[in-house]
C-alpha atoms as a PDB file:
ATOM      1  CA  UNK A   1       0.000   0.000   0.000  1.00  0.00           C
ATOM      2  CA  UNK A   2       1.257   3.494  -0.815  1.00  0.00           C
ATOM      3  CA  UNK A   3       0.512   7.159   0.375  1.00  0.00           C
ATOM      4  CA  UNK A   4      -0.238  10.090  -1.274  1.00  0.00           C
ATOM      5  CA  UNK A   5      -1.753  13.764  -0.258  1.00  0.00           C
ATOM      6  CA  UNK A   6      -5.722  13.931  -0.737  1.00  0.00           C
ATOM      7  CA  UNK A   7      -6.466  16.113  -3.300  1.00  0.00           C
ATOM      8  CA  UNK A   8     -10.188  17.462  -3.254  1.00  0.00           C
ATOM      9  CA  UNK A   9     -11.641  19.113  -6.622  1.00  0.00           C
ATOM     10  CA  UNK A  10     -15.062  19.907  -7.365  1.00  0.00           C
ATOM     11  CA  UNK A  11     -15.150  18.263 -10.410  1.00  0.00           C
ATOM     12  CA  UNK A  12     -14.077  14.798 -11.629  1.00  0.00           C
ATOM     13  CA  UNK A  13     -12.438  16.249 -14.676  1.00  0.00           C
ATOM     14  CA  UNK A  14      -9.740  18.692 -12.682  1.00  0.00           C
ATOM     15  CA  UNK A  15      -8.894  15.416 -10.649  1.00  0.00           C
ATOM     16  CA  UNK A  16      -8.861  13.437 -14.128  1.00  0.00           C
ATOM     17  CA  UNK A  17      -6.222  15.711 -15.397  1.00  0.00           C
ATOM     18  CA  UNK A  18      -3.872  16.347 -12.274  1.00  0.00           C
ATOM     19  CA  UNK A  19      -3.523  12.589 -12.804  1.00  0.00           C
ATOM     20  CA  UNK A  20      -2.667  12.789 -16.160  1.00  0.00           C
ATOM     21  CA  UNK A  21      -0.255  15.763 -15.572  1.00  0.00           C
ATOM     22  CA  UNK A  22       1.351  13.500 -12.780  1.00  0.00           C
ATOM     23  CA  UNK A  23       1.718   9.800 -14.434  1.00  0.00           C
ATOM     24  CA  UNK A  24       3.330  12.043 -17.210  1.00  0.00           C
ATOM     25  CA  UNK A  25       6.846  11.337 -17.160  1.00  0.00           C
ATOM     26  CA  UNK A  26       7.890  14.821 -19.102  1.00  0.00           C
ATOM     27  CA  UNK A  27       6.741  16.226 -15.262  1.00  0.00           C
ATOM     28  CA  UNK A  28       8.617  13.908 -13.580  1.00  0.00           C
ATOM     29  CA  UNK A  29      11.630  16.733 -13.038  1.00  0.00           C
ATOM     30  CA  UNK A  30       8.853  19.455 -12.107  1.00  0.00           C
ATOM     31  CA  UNK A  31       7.519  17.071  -9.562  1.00  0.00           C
ATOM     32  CA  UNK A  32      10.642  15.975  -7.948  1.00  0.00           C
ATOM     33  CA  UNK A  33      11.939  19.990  -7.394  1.00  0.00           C
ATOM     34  CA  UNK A  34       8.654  20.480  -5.526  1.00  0.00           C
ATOM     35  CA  UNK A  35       9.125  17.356  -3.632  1.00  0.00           C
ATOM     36  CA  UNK A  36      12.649  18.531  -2.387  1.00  0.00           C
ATOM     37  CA  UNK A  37      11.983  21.896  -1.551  1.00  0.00           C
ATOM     38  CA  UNK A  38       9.154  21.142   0.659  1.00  0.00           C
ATOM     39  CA  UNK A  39      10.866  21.432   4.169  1.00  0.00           C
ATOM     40  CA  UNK A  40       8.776  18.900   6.267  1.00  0.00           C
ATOM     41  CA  UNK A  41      10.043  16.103   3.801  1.00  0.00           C
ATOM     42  CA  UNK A  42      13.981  17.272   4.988  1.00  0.00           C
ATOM     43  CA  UNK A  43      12.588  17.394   8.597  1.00  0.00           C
ATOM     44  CA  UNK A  44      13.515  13.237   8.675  1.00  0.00           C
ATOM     45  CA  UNK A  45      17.072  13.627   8.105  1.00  0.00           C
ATOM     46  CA  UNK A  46      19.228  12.452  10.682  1.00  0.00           C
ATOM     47  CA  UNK A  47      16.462  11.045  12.461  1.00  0.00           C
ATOM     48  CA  UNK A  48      15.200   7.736  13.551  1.00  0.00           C
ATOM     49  CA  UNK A  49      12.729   7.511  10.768  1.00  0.00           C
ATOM     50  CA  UNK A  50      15.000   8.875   8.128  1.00  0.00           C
ATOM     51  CA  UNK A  51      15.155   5.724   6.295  1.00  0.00           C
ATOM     52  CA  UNK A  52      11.801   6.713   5.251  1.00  0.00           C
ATOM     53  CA  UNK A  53      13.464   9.785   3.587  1.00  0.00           C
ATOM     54  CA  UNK A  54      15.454   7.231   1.465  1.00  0.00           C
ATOM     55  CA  UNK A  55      12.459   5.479   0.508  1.00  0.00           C
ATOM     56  CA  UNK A  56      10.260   8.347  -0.763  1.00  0.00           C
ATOM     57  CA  UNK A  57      13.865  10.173  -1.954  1.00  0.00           C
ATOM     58  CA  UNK A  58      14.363   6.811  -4.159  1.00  0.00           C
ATOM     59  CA  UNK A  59      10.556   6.898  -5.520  1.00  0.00           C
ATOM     60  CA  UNK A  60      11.159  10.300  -6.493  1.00  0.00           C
ATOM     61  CA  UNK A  61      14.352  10.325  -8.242  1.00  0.00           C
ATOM     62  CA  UNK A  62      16.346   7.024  -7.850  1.00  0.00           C
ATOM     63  CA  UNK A  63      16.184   4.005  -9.974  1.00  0.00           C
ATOM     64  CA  UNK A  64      15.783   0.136  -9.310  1.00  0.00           C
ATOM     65  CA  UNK A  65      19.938  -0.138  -9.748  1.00  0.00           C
ATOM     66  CA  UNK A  66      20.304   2.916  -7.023  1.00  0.00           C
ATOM     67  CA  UNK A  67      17.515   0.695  -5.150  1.00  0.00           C
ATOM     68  CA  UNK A  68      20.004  -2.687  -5.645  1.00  0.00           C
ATOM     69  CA  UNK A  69      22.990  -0.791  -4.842  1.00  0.00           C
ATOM     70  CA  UNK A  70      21.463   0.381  -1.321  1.00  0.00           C
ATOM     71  CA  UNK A  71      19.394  -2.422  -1.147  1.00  0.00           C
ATOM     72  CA  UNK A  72      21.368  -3.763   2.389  1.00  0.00           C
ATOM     73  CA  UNK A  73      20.611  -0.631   4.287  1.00  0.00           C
ATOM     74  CA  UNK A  74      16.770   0.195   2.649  1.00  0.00           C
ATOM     75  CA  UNK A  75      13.422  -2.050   3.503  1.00  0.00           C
ATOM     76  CA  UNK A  76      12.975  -4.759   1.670  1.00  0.00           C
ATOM     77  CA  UNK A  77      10.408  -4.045  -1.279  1.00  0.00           C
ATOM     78  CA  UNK A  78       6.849  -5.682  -1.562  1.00  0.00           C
ATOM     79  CA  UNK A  79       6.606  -7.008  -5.105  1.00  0.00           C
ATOM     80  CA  UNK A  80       4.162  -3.920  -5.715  1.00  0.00           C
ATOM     81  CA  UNK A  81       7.198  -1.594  -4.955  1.00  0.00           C
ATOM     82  CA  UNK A  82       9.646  -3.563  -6.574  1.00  0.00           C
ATOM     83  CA  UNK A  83       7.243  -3.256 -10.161  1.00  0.00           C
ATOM     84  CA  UNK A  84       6.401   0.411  -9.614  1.00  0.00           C
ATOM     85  CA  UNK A  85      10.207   1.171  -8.917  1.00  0.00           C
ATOM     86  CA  UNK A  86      11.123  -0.605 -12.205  1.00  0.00           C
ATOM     87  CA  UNK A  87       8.062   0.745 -14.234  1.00  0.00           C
ATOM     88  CA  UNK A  88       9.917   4.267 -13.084  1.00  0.00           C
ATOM     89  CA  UNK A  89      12.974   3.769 -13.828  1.00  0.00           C
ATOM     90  CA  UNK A  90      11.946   2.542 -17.352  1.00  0.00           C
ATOM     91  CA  UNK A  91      10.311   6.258 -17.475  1.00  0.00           C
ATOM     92  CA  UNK A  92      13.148   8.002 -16.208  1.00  0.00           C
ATOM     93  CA  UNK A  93      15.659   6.251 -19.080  1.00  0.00           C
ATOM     94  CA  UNK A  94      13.205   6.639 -21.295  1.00  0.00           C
ATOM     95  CA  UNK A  95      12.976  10.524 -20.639  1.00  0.00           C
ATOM     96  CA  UNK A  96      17.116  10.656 -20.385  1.00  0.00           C
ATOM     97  CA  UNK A  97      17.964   8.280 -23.217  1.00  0.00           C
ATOM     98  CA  UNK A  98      15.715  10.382 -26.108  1.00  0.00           C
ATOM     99  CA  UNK A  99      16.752  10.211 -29.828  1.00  0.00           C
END
């Protein structure tokens, strides 16, 4: 099971296209700024719980080889993670490796 913010909109459509603006790898860079400037997010390092900084840093930016190259001091993945980690790191060479 994963997290994510609640979003409210009044209408199914603006919900419908936040989606699509956020599945969209071409935002994947826009995304991952906001994601590291937000302060609370940076609140975790050095802390108890900052393995769970890794985690979310790796979802946002790493790849499954940064995943396998950590992989002794990171959670083990559920097989849901492990596929959604590889599906984005298909994106992210995709997005890097363009002709």
């Amino acid at each position: 099971m994963t997290r994510a913010p609640i979003v409210r909109f009044g209408f199914a459509v603006r919900a419908a296209q936040l989606m699509l603006f956020v599945e969209d790898p071409l935002n994947f860079n826009t995304l991952a700024a906001i994601f590291n400037r937000h302060e609370s997010i940076h609140q975790l390092e050095g802390t108890e719980t900052s393995m769970n900084l890794d985690v979310l840093c790796l979802f946002s930016q790493g790849t499954w080889s940064d995943y396998k190259s950590d992989a002794s001091r990171l959670p083990q993945l559920v097989p849901d993670q492990v596929l959604k980690l590889k599906q984005l790191t298909v994106l992210t060479l995709a997005e890097t490796n363009k002709a």
